[in-house]
C-alpha atoms as a PDB file:
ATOM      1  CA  UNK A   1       2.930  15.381 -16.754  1.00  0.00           C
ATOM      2  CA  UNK A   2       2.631  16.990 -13.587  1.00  0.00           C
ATOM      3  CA  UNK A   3       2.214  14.851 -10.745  1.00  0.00           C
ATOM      4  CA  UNK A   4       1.067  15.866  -7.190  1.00  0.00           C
ATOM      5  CA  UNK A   5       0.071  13.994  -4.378  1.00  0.00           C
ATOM      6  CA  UNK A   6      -2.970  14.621  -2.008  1.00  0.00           C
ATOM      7  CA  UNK A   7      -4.789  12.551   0.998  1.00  0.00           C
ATOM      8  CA  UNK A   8      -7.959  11.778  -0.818  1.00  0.00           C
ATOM      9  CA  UNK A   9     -10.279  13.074   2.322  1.00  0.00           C
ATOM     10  CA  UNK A  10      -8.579  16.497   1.458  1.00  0.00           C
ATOM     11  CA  UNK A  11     -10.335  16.813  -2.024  1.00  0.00           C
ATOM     12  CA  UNK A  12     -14.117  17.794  -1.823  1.00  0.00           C
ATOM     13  CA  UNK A  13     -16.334  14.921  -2.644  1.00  0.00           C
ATOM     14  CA  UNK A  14     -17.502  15.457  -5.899  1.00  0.00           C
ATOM     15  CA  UNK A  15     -13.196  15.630  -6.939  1.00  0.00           C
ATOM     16  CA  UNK A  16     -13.118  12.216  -5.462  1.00  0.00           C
ATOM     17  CA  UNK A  17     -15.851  10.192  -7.270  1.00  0.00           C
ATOM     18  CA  UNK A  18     -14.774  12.480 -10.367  1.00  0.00           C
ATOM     19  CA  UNK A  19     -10.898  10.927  -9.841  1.00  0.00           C
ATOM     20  CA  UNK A  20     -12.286   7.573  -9.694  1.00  0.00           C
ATOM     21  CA  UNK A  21     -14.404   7.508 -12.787  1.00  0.00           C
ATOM     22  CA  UNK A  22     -11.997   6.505 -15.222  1.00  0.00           C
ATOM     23  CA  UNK A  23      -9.688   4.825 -12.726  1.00  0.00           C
ATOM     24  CA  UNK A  24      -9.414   1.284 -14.641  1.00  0.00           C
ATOM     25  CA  UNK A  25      -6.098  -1.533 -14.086  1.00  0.00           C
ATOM     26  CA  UNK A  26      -5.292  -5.281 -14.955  1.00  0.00           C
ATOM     27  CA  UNK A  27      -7.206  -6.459 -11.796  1.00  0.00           C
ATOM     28  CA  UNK A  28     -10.398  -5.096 -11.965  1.00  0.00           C
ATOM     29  CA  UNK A  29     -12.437  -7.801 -10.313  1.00  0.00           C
ATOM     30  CA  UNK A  30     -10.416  -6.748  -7.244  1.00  0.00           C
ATOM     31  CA  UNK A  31      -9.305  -2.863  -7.429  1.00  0.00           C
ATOM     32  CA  UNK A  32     -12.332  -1.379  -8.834  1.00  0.00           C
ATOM     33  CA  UNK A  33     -14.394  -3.460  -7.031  1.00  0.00           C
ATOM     34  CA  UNK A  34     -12.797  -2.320  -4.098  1.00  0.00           C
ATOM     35  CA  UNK A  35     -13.415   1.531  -5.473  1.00  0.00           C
ATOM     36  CA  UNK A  36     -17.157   0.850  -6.624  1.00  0.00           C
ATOM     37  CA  UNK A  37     -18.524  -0.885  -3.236  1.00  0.00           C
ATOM     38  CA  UNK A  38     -15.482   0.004  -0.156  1.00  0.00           C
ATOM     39  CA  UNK A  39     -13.494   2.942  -0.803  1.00  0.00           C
ATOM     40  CA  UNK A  40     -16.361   5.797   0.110  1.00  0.00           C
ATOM     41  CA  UNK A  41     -17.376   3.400   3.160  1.00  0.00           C
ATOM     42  CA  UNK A  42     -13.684   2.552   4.419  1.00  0.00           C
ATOM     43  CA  UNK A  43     -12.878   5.939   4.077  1.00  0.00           C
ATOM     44  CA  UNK A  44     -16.230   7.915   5.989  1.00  0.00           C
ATOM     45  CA  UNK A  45     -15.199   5.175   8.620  1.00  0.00           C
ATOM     46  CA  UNK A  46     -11.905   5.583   9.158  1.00  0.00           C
ATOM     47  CA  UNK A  47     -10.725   2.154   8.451  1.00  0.00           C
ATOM     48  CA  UNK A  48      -8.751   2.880   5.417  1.00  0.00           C
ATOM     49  CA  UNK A  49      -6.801   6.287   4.967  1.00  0.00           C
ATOM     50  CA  UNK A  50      -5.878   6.876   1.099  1.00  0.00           C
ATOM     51  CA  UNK A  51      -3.567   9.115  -0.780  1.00  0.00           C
ATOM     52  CA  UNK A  52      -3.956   9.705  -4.111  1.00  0.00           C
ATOM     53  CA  UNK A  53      -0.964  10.672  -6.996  1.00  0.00           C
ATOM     54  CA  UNK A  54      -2.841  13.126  -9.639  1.00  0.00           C
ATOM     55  CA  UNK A  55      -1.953  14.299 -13.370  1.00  0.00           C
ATOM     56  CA  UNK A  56      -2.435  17.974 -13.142  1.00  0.00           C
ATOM     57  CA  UNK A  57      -2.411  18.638 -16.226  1.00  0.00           C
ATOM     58  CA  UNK A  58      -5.048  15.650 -17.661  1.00  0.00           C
ATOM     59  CA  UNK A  59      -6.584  15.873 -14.204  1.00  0.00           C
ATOM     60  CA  UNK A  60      -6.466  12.158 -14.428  1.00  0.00           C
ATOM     61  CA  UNK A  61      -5.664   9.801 -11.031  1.00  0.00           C
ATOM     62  CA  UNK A  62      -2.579   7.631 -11.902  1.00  0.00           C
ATOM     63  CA  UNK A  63      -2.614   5.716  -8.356  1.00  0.00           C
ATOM     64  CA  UNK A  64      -3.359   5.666  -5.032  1.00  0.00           C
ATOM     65  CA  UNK A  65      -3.010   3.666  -1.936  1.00  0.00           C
ATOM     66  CA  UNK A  66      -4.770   3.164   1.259  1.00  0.00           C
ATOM     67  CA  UNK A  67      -3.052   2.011   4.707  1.00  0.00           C
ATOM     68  CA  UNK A  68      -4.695   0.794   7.535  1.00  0.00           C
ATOM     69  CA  UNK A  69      -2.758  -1.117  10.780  1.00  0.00           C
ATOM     70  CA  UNK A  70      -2.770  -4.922  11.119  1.00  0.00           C
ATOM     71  CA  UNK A  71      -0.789  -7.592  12.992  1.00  0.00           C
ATOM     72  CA  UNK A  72       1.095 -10.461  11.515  1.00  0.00           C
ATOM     73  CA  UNK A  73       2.819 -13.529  12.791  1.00  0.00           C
ATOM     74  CA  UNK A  74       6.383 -13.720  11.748  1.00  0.00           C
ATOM     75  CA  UNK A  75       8.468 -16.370  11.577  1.00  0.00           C
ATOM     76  CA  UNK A  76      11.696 -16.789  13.525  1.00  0.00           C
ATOM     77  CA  UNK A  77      14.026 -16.553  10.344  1.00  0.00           C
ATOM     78  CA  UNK A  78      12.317 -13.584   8.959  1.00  0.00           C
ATOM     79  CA  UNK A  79      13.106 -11.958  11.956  1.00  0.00           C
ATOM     80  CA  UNK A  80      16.573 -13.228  12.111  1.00  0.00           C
ATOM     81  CA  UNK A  81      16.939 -12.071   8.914  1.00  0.00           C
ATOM     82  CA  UNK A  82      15.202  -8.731   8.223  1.00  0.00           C
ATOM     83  CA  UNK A  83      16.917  -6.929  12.100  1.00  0.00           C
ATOM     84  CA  UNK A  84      12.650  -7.039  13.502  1.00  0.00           C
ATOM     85  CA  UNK A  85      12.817  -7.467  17.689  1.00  0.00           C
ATOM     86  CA  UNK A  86      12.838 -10.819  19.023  1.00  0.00           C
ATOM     87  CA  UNK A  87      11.540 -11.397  22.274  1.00  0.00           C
ATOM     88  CA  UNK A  88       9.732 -14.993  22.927  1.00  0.00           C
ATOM     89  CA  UNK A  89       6.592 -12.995  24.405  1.00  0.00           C
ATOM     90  CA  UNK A  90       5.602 -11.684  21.128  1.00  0.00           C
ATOM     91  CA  UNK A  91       3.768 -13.607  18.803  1.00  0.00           C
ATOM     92  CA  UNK A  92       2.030 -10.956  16.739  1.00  0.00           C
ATOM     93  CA  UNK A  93       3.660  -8.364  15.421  1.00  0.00           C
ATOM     94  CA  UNK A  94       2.173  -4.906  15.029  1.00  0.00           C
ATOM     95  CA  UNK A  95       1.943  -3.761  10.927  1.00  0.00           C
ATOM     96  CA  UNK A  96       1.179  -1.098   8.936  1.00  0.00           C
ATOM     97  CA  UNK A  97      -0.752  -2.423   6.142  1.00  0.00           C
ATOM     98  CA  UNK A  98      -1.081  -1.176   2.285  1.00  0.00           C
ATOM     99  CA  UNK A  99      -4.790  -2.727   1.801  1.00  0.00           C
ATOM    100  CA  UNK A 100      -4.906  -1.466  -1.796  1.00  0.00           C
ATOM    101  CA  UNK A 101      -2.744  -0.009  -4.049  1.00  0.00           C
ATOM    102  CA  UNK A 102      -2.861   0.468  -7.424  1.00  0.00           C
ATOM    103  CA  UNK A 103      -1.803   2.425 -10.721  1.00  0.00           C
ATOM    104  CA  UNK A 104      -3.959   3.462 -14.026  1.00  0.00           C
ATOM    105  CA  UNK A 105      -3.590   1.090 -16.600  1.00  0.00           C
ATOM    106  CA  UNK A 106      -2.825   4.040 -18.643  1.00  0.00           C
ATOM    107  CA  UNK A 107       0.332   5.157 -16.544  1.00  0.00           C
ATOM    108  CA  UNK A 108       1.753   2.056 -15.843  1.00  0.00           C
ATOM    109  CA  UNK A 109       5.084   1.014 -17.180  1.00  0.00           C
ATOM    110  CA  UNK A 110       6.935   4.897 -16.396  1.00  0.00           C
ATOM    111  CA  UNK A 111       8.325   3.798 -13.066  1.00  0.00           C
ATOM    112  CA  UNK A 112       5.218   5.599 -11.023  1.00  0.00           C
ATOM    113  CA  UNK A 113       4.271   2.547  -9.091  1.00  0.00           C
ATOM    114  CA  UNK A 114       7.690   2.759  -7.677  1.00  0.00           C
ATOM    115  CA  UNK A 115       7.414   6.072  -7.058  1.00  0.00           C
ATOM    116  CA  UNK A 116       4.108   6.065  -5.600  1.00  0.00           C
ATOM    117  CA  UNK A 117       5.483   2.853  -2.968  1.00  0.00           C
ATOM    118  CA  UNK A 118       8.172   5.595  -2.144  1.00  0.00           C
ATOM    119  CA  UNK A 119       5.606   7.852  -1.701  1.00  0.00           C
ATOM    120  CA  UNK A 120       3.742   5.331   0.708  1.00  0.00           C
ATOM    121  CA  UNK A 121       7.211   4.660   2.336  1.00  0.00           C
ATOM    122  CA  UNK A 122       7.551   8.132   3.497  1.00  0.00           C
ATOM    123  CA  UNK A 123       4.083   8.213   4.545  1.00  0.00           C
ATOM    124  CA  UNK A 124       4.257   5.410   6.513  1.00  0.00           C
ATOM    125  CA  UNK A 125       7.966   6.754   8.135  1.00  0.00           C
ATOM    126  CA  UNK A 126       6.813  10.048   8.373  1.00  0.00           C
ATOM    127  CA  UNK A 127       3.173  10.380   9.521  1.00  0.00           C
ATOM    128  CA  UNK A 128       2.371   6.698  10.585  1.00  0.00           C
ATOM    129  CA  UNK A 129       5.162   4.960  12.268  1.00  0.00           C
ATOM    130  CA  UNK A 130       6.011   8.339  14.144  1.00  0.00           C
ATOM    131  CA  UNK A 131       3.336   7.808  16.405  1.00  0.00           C
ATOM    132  CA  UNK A 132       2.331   4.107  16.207  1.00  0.00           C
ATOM    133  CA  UNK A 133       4.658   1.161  16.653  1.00  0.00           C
ATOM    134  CA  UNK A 134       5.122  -1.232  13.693  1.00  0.00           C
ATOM    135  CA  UNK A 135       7.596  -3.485  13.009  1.00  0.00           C
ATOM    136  CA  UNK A 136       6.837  -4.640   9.120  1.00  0.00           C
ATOM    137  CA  UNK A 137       4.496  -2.998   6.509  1.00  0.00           C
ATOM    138  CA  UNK A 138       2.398  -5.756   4.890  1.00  0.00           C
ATOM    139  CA  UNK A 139       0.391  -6.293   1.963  1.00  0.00           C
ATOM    140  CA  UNK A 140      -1.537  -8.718  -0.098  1.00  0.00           C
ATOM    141  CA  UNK A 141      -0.150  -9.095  -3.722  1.00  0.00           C
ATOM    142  CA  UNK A 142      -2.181 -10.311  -6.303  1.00  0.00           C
ATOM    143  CA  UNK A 143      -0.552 -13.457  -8.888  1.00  0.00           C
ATOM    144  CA  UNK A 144       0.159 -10.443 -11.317  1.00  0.00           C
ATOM    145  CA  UNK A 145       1.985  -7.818  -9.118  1.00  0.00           C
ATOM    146  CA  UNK A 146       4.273 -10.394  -6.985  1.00  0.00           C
ATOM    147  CA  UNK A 147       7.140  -9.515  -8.975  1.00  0.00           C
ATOM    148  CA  UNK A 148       6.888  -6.197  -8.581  1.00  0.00           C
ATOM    149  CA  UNK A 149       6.487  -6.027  -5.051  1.00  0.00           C
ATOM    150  CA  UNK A 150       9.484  -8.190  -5.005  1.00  0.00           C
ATOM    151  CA  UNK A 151      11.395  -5.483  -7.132  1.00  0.00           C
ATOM    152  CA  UNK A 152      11.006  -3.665  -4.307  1.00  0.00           C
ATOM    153  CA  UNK A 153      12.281  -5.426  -1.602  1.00  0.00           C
ATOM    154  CA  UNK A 154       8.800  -7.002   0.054  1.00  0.00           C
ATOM    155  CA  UNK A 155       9.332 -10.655   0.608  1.00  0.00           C
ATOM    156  CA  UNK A 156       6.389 -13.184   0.263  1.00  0.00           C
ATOM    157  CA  UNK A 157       5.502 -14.662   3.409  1.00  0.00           C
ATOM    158  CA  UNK A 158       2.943 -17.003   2.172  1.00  0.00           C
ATOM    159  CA  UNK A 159      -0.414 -17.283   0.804  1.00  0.00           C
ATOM    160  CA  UNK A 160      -2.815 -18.181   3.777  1.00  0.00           C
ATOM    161  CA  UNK A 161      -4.128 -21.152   1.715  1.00  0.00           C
ATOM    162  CA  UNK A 162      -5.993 -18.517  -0.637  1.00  0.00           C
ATOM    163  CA  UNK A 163      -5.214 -18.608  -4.422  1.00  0.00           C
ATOM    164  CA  UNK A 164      -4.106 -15.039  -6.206  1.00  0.00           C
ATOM    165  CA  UNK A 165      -3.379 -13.830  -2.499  1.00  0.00           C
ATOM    166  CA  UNK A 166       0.052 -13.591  -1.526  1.00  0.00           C
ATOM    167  CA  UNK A 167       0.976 -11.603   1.993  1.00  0.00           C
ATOM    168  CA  UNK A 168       4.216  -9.956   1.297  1.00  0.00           C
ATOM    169  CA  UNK A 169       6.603  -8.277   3.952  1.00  0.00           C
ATOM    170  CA  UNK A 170       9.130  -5.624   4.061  1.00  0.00           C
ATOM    171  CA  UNK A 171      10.160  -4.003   7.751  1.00  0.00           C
ATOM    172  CA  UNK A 172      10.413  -0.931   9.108  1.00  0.00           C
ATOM    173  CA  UNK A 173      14.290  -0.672   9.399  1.00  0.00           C
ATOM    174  CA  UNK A 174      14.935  -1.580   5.489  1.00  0.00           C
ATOM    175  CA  UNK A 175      12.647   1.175   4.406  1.00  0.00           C
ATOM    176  CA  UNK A 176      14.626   3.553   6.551  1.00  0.00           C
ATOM    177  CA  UNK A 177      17.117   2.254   4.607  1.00  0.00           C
ATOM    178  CA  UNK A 178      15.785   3.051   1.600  1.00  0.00           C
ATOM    179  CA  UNK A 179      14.988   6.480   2.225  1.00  0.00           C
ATOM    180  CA  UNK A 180      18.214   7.228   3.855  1.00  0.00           C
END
C-alpha cells in the first residue's frame, strides 16, 4: 500500500467524484450522506476544506477529513485542566473544527485513522493554527467512534441534548504535545 496525502481541491474534478465512488463506512446515513449532497457544495464554497489519504497503488480513497473554524463554550475545569487561557471576558472560545472525518470500511482496523488524525494534527498546527487563533480542535463523534476519539486523547464535552452526537475536545497545547 502506498499511501499519499493530497488537499482534495488539488485533484481535478473528475479524480474527486471518481475517489468518492466507492467511498463506503459503518455510518453511512451520516458520512456518505454528507459526500452525496455537501461535500462538492461545502467545498466550491469554502466552508469546508478537505484532505484526502489515497492508495496509490488501488487508487482507492482510504479517508479524508474536512476542517472548518467554530467556537465553543468551555467549561471552567476543562480549562483548568487541559492549560486553555482563562480570562473571565471570554466566553467562547475560538476552534478549529474536524466536521467530518472518516476511513473506508475496507481500510479500517490498520491503525490509518490514527494516522490520518495525525495527519489532521499537523494540518491544523502547521497550516491552520499558524495564522488563526484557536484554542481547542472540536468535533462531533458519532455513538460508534467515541472510543476512538477517546484513544486519542479528545475528551467528550457533552452531547447538546442530540442522540448519536457527542462534541469531543482536545486543545491546541496537547497536540503540540503530541507532535513534539
Amino acid at each position: 500500500m502506498q499511501l499519499v496525502f493530497h488537499k482534495l481541491s488539488d485533484l481535478p474534478s473528475s479524480k474527486q467524484l471518481d475517489l468518492f465512488k466507492n467511498f463506503s463506512t459503518q455510518e453511512p446515513d451520516y458520512i456518505e450522506s454528507f459526500i452525496k449532497n455537501k461535500l462538492n457544495c461545502y467545498e466550491g464554497n469554502h466552508l469546508v476544506h478537505t484532505k484526502v489519504l489515497i492508495d496509490r497503488e488501488a487508487d482507492k480513497l482510504v479517508g479524508f477529513f474536512s476542517l472548518t473554524m467554530n467556537t465553543v463554550n468551555l467549561a471552567k475545569k476543562y480549562k483548568r485542566n487541559h492549560s486553555v487561557f482563562t480570562d473571565e471576558k471570554f466566553t467562547e472560545y475560538p476552534a478549529i473544527d474536524i466536521s467530518y472525518f472518516a476511513i473506508d470500511s475496507s481500510y479500517q482496523k490498520y491503525g490509518l485513522g490514527r494516522s490520518l488524525m495525525q495527519l489532521a494534527f499537523e494540518v491544523v498546527l502547521e497550516t491552520v493554527h499558524e495564522y488563526v487563533g484557536a484554542s481547542v480542535v472540536t468535533l462531533t463523534s458519532l455513538d460508534s467512534a467515541v472510543g476512538f476519539y477517546n484513544k486519542i486523547g479528545f475528551e467528550e464535552a457533552g452531547h447538546g441534548g442530540m442522540r448519536n452526537k457527542h462534541l469531543m475536545l482536545l486543545s491546541i497545547p496537547e497536540i503540540e504535545t503530541m507532535l513534539t
